[in-house]
N, C-alpha and C. Protein backbone atom coordinates (compact mmCIF):
# COMPACT_ATOMS: atom_id res chain seq x y z
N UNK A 1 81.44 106.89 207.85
CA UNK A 1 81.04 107.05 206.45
C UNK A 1 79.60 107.56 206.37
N UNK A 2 79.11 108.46 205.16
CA UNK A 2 77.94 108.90 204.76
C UNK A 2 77.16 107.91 204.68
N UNK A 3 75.69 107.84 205.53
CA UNK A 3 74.93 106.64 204.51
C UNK A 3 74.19 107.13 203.76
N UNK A 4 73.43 106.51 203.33
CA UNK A 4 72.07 107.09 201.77
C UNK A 4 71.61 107.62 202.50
N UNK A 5 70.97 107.81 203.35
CA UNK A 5 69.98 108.94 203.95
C UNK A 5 70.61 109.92 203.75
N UNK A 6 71.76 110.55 204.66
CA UNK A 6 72.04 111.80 204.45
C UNK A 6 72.65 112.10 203.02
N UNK A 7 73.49 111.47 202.50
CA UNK A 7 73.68 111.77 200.80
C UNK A 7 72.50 112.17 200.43
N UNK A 8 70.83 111.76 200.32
CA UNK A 8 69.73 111.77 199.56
C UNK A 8 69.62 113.26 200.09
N UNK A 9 69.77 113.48 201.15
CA UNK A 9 68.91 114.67 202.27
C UNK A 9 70.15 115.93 201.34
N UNK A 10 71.51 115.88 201.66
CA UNK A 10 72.60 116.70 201.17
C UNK A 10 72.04 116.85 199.16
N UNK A 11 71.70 115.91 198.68
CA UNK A 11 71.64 115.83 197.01
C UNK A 11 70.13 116.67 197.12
N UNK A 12 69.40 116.59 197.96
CA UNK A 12 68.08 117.07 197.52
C UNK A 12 68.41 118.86 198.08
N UNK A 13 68.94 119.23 198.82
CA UNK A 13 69.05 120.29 199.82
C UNK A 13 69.58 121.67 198.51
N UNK A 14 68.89 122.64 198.64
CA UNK A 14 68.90 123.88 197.25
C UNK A 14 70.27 123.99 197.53
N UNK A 15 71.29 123.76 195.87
CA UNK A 15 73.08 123.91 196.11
C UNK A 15 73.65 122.19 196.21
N UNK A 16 73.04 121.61 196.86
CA UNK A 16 73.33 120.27 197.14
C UNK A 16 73.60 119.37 195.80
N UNK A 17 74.04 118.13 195.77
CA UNK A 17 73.92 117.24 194.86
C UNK A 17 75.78 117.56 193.78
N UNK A 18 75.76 116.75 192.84
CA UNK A 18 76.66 117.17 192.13
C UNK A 18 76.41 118.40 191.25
N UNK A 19 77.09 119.67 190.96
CA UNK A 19 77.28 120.76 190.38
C UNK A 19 77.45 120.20 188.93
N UNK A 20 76.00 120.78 188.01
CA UNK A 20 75.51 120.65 186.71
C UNK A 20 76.89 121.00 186.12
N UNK A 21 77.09 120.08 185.04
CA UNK A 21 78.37 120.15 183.88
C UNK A 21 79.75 120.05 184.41
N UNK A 22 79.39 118.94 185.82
CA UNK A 22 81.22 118.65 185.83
C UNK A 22 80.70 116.79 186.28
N UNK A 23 80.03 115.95 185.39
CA UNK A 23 80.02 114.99 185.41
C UNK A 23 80.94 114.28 184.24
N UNK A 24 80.71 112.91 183.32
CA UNK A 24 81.33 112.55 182.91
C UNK A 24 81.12 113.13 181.33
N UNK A 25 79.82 113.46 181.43
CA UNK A 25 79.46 114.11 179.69
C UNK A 25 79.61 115.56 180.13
N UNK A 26 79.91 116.72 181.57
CA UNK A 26 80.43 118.11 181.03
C UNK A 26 79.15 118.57 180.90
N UNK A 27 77.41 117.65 181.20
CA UNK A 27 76.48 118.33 181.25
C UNK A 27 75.31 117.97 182.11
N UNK A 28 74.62 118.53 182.09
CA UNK A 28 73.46 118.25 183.16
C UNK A 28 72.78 116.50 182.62
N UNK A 29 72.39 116.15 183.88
CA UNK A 29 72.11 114.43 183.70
C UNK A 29 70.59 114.61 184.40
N UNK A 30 70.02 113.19 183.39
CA UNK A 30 68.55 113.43 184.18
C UNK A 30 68.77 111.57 185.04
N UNK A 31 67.58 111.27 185.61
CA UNK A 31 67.43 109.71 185.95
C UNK A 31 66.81 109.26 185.33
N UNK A 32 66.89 108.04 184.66
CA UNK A 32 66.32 106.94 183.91
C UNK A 32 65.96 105.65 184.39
N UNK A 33 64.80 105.18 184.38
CA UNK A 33 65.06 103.73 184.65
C UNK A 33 64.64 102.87 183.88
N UNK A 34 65.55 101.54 183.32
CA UNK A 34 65.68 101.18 182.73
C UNK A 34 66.04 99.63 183.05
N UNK A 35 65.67 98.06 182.58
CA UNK A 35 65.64 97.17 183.02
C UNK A 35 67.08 97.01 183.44
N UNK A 36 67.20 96.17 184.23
CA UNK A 36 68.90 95.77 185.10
C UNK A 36 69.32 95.14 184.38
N UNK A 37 68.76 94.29 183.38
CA UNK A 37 69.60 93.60 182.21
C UNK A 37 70.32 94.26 180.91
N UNK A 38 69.56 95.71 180.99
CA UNK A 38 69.77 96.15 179.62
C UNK A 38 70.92 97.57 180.07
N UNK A 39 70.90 97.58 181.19
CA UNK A 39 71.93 99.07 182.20
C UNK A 39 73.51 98.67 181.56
N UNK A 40 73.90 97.39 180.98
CA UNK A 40 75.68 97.49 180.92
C UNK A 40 75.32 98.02 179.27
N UNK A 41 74.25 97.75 178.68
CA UNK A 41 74.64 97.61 176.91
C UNK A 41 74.14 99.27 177.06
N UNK A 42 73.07 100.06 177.61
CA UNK A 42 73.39 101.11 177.42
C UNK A 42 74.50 102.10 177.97
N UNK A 43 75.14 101.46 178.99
CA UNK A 43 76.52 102.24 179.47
C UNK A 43 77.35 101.77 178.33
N UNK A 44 77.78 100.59 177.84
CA UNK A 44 78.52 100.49 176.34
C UNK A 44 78.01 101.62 175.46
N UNK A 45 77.20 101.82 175.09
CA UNK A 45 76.12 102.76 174.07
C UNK A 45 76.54 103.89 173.98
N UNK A 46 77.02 104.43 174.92
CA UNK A 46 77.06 106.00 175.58
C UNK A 46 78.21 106.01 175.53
N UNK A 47 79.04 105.25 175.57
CA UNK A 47 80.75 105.13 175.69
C UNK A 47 81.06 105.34 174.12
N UNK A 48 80.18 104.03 173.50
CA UNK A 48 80.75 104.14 171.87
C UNK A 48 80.17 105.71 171.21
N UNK A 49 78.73 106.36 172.02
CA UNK A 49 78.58 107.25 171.46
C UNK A 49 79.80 108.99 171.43
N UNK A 50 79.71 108.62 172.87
CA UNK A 50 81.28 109.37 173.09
C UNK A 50 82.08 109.54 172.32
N UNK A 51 82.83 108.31 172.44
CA UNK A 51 83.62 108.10 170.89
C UNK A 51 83.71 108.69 169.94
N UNK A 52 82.23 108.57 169.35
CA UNK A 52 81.43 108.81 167.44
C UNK A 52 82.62 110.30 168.13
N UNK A 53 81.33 111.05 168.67
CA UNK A 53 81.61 112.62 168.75
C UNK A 53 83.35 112.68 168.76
N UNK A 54 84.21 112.46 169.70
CA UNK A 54 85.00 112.85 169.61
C UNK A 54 86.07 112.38 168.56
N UNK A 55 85.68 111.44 167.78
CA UNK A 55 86.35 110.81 166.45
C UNK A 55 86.17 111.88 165.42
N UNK A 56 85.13 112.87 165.54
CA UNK A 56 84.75 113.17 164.38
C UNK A 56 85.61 114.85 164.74
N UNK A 57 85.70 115.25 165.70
CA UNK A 57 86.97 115.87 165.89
C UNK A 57 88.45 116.13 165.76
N UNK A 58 88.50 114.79 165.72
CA UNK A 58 89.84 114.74 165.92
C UNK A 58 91.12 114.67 164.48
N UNK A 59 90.16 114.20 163.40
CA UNK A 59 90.91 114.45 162.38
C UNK A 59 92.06 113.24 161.77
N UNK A 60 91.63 112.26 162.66
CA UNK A 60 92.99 111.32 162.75
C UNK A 60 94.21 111.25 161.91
N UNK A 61 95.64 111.07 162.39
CA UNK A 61 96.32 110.58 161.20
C UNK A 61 96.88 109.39 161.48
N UNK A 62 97.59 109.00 160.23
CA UNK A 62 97.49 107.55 160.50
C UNK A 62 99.07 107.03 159.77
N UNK A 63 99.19 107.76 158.68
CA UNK A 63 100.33 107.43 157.82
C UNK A 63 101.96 108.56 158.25
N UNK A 64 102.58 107.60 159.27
CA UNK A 64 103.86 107.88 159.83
C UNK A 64 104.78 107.62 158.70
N UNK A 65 105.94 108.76 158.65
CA UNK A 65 106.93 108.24 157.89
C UNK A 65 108.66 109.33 158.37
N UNK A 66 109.35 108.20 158.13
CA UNK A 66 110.71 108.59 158.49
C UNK A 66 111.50 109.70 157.34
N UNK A 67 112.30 110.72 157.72
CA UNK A 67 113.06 111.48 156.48
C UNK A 67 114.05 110.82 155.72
N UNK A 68 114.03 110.61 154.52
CA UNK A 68 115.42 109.92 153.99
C UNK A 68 116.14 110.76 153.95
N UNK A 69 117.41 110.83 154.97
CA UNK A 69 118.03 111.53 154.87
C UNK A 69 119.37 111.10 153.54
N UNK A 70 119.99 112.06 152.80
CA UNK A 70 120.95 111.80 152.13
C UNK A 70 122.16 112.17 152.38
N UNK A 71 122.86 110.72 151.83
CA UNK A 71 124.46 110.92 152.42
C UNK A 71 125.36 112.29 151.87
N UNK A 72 124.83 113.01 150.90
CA UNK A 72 125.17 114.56 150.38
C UNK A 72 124.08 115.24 150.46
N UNK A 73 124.59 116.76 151.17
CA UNK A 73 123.62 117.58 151.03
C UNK A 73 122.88 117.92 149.57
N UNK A 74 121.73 117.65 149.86
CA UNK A 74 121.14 118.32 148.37
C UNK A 74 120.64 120.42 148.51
N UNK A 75 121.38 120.58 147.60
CA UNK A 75 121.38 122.21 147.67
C UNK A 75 120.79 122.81 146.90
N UNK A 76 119.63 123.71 146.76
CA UNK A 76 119.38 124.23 145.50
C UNK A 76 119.30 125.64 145.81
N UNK A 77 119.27 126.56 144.54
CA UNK A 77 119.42 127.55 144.34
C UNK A 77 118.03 128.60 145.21
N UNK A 78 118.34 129.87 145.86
CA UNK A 78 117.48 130.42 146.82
C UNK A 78 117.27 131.82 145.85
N UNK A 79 116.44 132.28 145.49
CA UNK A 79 116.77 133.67 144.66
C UNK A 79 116.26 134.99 145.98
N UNK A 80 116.93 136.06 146.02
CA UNK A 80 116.50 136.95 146.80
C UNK A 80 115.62 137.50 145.96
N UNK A 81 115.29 138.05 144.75
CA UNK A 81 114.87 138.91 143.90
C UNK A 81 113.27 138.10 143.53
N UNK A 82 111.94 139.03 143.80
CA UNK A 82 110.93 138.84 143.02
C UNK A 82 110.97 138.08 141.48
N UNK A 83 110.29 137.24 141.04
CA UNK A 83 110.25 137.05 139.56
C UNK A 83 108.55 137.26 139.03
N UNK A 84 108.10 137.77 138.29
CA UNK A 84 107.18 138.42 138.01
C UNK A 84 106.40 137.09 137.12
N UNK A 85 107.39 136.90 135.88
CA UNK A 85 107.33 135.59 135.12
C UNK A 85 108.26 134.84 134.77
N UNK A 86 108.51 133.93 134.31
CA UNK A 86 109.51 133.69 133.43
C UNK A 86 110.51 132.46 134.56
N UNK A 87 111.78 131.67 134.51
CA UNK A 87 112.29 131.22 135.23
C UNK A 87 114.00 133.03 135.50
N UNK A 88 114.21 132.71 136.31
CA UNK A 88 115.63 133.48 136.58
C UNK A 88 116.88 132.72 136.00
N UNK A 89 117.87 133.76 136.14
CA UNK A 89 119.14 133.30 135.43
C UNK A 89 120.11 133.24 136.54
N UNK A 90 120.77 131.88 137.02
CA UNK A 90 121.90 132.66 137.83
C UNK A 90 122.83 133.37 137.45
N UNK A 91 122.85 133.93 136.16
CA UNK A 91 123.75 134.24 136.10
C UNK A 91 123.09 136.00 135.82
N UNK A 92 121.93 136.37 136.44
CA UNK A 92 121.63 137.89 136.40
C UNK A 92 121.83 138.14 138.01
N UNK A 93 122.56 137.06 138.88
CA UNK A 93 123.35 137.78 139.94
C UNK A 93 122.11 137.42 141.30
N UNK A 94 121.05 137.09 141.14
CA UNK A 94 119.63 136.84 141.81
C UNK A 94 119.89 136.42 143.19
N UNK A 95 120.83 134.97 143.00
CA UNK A 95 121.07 133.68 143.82
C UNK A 95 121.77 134.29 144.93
N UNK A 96 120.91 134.35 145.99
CA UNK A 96 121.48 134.68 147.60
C UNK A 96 122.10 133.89 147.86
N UNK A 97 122.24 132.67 147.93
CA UNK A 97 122.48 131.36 148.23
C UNK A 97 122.06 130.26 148.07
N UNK A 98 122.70 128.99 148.93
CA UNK A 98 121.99 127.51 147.88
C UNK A 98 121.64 126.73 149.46
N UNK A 99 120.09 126.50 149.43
CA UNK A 99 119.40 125.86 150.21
C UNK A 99 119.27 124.40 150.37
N UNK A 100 119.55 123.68 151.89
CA UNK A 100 119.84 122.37 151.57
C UNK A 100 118.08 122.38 152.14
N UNK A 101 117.43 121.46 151.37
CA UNK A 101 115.61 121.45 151.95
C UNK A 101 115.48 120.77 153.22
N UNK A 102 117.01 119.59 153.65
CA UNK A 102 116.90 118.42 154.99
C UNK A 102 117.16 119.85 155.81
N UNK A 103 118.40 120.47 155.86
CA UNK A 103 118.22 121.48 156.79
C UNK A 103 117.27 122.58 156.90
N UNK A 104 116.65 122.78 156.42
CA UNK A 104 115.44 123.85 156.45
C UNK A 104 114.31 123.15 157.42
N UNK A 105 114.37 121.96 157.00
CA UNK A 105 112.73 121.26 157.45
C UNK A 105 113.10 120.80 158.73
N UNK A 106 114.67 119.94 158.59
CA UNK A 106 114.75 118.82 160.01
C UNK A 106 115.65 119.91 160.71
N UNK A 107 115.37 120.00 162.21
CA UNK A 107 116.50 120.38 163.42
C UNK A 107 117.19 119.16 163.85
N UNK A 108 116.39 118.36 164.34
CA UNK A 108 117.14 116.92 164.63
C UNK A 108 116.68 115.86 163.43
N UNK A 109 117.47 115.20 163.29
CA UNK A 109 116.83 114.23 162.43
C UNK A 109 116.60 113.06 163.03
N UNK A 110 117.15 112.47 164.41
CA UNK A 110 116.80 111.15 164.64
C UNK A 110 115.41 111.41 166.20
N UNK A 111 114.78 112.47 165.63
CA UNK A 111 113.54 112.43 166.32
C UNK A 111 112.69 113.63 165.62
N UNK A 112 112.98 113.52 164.20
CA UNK A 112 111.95 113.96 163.36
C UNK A 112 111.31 112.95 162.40
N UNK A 113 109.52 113.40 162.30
CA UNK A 113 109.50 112.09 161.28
C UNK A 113 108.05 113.23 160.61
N UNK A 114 107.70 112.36 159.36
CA UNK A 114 106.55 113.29 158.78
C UNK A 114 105.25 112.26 159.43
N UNK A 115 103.84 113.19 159.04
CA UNK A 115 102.63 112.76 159.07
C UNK A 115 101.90 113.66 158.01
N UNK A 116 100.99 112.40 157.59
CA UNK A 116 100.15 112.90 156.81
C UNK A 116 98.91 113.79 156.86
N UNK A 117 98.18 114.87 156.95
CA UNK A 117 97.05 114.99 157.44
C UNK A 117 96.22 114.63 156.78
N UNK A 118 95.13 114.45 157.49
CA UNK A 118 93.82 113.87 157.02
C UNK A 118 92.88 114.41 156.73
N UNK A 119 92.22 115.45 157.60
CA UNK A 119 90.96 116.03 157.35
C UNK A 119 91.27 117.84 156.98
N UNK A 120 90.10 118.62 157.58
CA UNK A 120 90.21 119.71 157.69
C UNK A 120 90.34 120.86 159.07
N UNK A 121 90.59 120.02 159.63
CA UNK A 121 90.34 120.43 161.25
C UNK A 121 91.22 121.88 161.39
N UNK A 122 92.88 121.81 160.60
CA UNK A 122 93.40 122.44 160.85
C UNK A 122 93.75 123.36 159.41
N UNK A 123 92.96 123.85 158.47
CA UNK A 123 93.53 124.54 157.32
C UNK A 123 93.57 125.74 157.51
N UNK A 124 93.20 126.45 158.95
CA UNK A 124 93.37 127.79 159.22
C UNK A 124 94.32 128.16 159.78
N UNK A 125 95.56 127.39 159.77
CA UNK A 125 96.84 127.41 159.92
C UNK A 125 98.01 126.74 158.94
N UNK A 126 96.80 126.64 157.70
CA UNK A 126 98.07 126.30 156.66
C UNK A 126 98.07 124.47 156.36
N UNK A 127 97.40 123.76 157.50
CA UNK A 127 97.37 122.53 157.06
C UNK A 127 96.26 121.84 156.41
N UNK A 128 96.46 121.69 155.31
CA UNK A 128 95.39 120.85 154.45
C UNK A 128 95.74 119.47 154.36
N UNK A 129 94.45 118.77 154.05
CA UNK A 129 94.38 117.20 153.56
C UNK A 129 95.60 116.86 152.59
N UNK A 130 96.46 115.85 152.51
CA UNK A 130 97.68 115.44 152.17
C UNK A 130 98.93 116.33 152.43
N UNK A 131 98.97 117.22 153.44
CA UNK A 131 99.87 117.67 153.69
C UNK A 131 100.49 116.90 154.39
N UNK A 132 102.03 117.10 154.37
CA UNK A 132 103.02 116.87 155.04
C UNK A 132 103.04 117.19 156.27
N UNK A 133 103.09 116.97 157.78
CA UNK A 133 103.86 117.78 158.86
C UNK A 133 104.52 117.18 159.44
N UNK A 134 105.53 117.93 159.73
CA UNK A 134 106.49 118.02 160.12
C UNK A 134 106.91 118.01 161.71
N UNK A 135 106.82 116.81 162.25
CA UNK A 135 106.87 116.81 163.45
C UNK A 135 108.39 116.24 164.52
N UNK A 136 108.50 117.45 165.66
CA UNK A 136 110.07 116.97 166.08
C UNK A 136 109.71 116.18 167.23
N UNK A 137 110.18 115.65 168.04
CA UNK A 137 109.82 115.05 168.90
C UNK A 137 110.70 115.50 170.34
N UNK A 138 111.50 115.97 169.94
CA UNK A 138 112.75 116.91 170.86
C UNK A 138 112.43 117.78 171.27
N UNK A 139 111.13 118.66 170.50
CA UNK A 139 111.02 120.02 171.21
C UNK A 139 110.19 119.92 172.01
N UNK A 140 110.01 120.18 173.17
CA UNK A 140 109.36 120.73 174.07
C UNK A 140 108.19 121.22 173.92
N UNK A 141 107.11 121.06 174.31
CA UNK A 141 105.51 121.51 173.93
C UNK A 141 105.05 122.67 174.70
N UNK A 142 104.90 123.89 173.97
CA UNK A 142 104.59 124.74 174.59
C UNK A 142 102.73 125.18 174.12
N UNK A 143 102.27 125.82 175.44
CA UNK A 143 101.22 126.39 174.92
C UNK A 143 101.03 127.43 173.70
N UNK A 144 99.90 127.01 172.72
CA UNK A 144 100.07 127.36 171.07
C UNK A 144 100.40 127.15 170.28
N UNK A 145 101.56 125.84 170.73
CA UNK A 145 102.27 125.30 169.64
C UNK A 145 101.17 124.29 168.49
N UNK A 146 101.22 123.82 167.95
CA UNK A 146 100.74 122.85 166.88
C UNK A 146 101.77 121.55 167.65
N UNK A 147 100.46 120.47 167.76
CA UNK A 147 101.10 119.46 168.19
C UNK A 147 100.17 118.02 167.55
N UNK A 148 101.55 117.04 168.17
CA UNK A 148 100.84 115.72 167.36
C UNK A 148 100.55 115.13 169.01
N UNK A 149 99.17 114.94 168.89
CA UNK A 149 98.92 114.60 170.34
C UNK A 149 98.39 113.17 170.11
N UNK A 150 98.27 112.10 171.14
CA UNK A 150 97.34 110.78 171.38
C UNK A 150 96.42 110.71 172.26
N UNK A 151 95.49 110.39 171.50
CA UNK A 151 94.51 110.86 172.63
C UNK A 151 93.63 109.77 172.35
N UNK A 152 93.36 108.64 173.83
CA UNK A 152 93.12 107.32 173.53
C UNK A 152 92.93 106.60 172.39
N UNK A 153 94.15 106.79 172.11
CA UNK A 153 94.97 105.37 171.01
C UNK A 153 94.93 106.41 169.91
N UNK A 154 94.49 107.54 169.66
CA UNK A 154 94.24 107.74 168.41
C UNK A 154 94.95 109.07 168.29
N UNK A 155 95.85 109.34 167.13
CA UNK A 155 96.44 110.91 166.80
C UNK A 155 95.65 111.40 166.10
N UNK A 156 95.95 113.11 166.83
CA UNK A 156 95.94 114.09 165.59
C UNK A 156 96.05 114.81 166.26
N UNK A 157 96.36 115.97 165.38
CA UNK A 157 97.00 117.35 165.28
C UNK A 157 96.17 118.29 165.46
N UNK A 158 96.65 119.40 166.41
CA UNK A 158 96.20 120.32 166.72
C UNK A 158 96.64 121.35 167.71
N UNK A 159 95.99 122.29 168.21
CA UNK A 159 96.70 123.97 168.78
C UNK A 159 96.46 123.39 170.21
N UNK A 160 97.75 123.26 170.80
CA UNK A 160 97.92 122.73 172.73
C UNK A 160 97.55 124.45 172.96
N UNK A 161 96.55 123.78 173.86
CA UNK A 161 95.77 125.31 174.41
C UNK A 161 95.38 124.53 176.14
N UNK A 162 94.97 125.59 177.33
CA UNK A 162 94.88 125.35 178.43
C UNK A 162 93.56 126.27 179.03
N UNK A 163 92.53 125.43 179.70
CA UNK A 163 91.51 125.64 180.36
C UNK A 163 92.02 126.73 181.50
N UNK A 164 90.91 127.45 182.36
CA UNK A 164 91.20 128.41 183.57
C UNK A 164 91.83 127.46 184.59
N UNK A 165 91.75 126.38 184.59
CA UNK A 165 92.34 125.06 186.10
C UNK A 165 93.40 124.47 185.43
N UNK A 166 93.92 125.25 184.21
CA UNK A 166 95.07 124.65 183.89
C UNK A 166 95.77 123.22 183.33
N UNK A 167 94.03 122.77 183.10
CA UNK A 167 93.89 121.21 182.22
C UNK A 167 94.27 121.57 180.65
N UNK A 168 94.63 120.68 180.05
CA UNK A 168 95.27 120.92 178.48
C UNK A 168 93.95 120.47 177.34
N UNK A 169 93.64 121.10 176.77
CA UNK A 169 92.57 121.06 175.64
C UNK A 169 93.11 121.22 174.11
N UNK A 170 92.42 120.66 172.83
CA UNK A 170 93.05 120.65 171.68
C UNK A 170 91.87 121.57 170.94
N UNK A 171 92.89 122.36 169.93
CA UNK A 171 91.75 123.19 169.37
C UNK A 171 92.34 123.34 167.87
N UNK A 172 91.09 123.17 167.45
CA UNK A 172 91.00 123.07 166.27
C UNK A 172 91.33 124.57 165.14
N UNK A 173 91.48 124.47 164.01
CA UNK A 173 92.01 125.79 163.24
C UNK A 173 91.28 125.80 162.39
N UNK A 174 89.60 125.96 161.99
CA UNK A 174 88.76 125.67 161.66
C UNK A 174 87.38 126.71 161.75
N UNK A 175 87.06 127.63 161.16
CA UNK A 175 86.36 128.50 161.58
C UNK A 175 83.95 128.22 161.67
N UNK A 176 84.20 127.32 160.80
CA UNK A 176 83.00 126.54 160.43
C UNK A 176 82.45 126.10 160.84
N UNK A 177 82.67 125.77 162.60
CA UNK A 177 82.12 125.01 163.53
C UNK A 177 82.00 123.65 163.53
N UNK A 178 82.80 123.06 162.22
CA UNK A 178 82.35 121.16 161.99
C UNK A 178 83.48 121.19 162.85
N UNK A 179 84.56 121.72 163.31
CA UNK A 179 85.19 120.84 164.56
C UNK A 179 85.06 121.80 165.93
N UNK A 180 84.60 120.71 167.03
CA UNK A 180 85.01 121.26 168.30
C UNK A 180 86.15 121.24 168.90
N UNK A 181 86.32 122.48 170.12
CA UNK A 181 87.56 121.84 170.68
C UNK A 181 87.64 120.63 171.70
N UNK A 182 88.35 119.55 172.06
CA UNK A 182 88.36 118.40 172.23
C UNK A 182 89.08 119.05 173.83
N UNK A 183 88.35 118.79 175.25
CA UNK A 183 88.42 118.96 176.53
C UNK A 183 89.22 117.66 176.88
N UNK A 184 90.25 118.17 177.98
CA UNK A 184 90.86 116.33 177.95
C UNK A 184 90.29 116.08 179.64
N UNK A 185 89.76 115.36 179.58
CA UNK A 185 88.94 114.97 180.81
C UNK A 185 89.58 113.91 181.77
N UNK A 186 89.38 114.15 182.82
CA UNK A 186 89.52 112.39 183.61
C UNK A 186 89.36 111.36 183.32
N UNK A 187 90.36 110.40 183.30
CA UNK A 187 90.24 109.14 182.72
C UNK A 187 90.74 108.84 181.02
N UNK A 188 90.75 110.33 180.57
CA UNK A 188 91.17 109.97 179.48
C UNK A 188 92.33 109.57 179.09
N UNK A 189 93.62 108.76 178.11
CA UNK A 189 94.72 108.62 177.67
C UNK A 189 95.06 109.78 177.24
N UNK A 190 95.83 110.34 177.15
CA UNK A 190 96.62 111.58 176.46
C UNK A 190 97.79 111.80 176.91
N UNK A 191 98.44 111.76 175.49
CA UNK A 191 100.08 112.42 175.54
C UNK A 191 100.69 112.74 174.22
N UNK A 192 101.46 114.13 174.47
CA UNK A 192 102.13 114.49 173.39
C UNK A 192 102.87 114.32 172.82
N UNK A 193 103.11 113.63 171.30
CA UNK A 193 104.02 113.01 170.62
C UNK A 193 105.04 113.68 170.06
N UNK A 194 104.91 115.00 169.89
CA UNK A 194 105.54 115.87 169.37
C UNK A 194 105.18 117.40 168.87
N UNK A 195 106.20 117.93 168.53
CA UNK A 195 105.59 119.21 168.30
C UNK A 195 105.55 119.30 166.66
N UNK A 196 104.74 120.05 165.79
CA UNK A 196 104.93 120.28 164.05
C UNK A 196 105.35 121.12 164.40
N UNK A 197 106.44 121.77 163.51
CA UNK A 197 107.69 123.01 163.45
C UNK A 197 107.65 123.13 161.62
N UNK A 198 106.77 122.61 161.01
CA UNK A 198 106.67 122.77 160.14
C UNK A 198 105.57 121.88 158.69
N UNK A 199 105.76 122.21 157.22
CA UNK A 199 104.63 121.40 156.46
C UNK A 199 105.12 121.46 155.34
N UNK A 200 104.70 120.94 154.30
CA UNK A 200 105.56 120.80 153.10
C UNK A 200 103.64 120.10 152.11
N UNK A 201 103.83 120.33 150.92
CA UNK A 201 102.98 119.69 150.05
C UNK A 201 103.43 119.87 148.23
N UNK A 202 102.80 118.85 147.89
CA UNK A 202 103.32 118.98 146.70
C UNK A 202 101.86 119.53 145.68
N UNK A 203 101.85 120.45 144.50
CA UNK A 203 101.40 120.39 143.80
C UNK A 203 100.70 119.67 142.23
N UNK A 204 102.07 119.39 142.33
CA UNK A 204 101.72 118.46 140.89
C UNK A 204 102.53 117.16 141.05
């Protein structure tokens, strides 16, 4: 085994030491010293600060809910034809067909469920605050998809994207810079809950 001498001699040597921005913060570290009593509450410190940052990313959601599905299809009318103003007539011939909304939204239904969104992380893809999404749990997660990910203990939604080493990163749809993209690092919890295949909101 290495002892401290040569580790010190190898860490001091030009090239030597650990390679700046692949520690646990992703950036260059200085040395501190600091009393031996007070070294666990600032390693807590730095952990909860961690946290802050990546909480404020992430967008959380929180409010899960199941589809009621109904024992009859509910169908409504689909018009092919522009309407400029006014409501249409079915009976000026318009009606392509009659749309059931469970089949449009759900592929499977006993591993689809909605979520609410929360923030703004993702409105450059259509999802705003109280939206609906629409998440399956059957499909398969591909890179680009929109996904409902966990990422120690906590969801939210966002674009499954992949680093040059082929690690999985979440990125935000957000042009404003208030969200970063969220690196999934060593040690962290993460797994994908599902994929959104779709969103729904109500107006009034």
């Amino acid at each position: 085994m290495e002892d401290i001498t040569s580790q010190l001699r190898r860490k001091n040597k030009p090239g030597g030491g650990r390679k700046a921005g692949t520690g646990k913060f992703l950036e260059p570290t200085t040395a501190l010293r600091v009393p031996a009593s007070q070294e666990p509450i600032i390693k807590d410190f730095l952990v909860a600060y961690q946290r802050k940052k990546l909480a404020a990313s992430l967008d959380m959601v929180e409010e899960f809910e199941w589809p009621k599905l109904l024992n009859s299809p509910l169908s409504l009318p689909l018009y092919s034809s522009k309407v400029p103003a006014g409501f249409p007539s079915p009976a000026d011939d318009h009606v392509e067909k009659r749309l059931d909304t469970n089949d449009y939204l759900i592929d499977q239904a006993d591993a689809t469920f909605f979520v609410t969104i929360q923030g703004q992380s993702m409105i450059e893809v259509g999802l705003m605050p109280g939206d609906k999404a629409v998440v399956d749990r059957s499909k398969k997660p591909s890179i680009g998809d929109i996904v409902l990910a966990v990422l120690d203990g906590e969801f939210t939604i966002k674009t499954l994207a992949q680093k040059k080493d082929g690690s999985p990163r979440l990125l935000p749809a957000n042009s404003t810079g208030a969200y970063a993209p969220i690196e999934i690092k060593e040690g962290m919890s993460f797994e994908i809950w599902g994929v959104v295949i779709g969103s729904f909101r109500r107006f009034k």
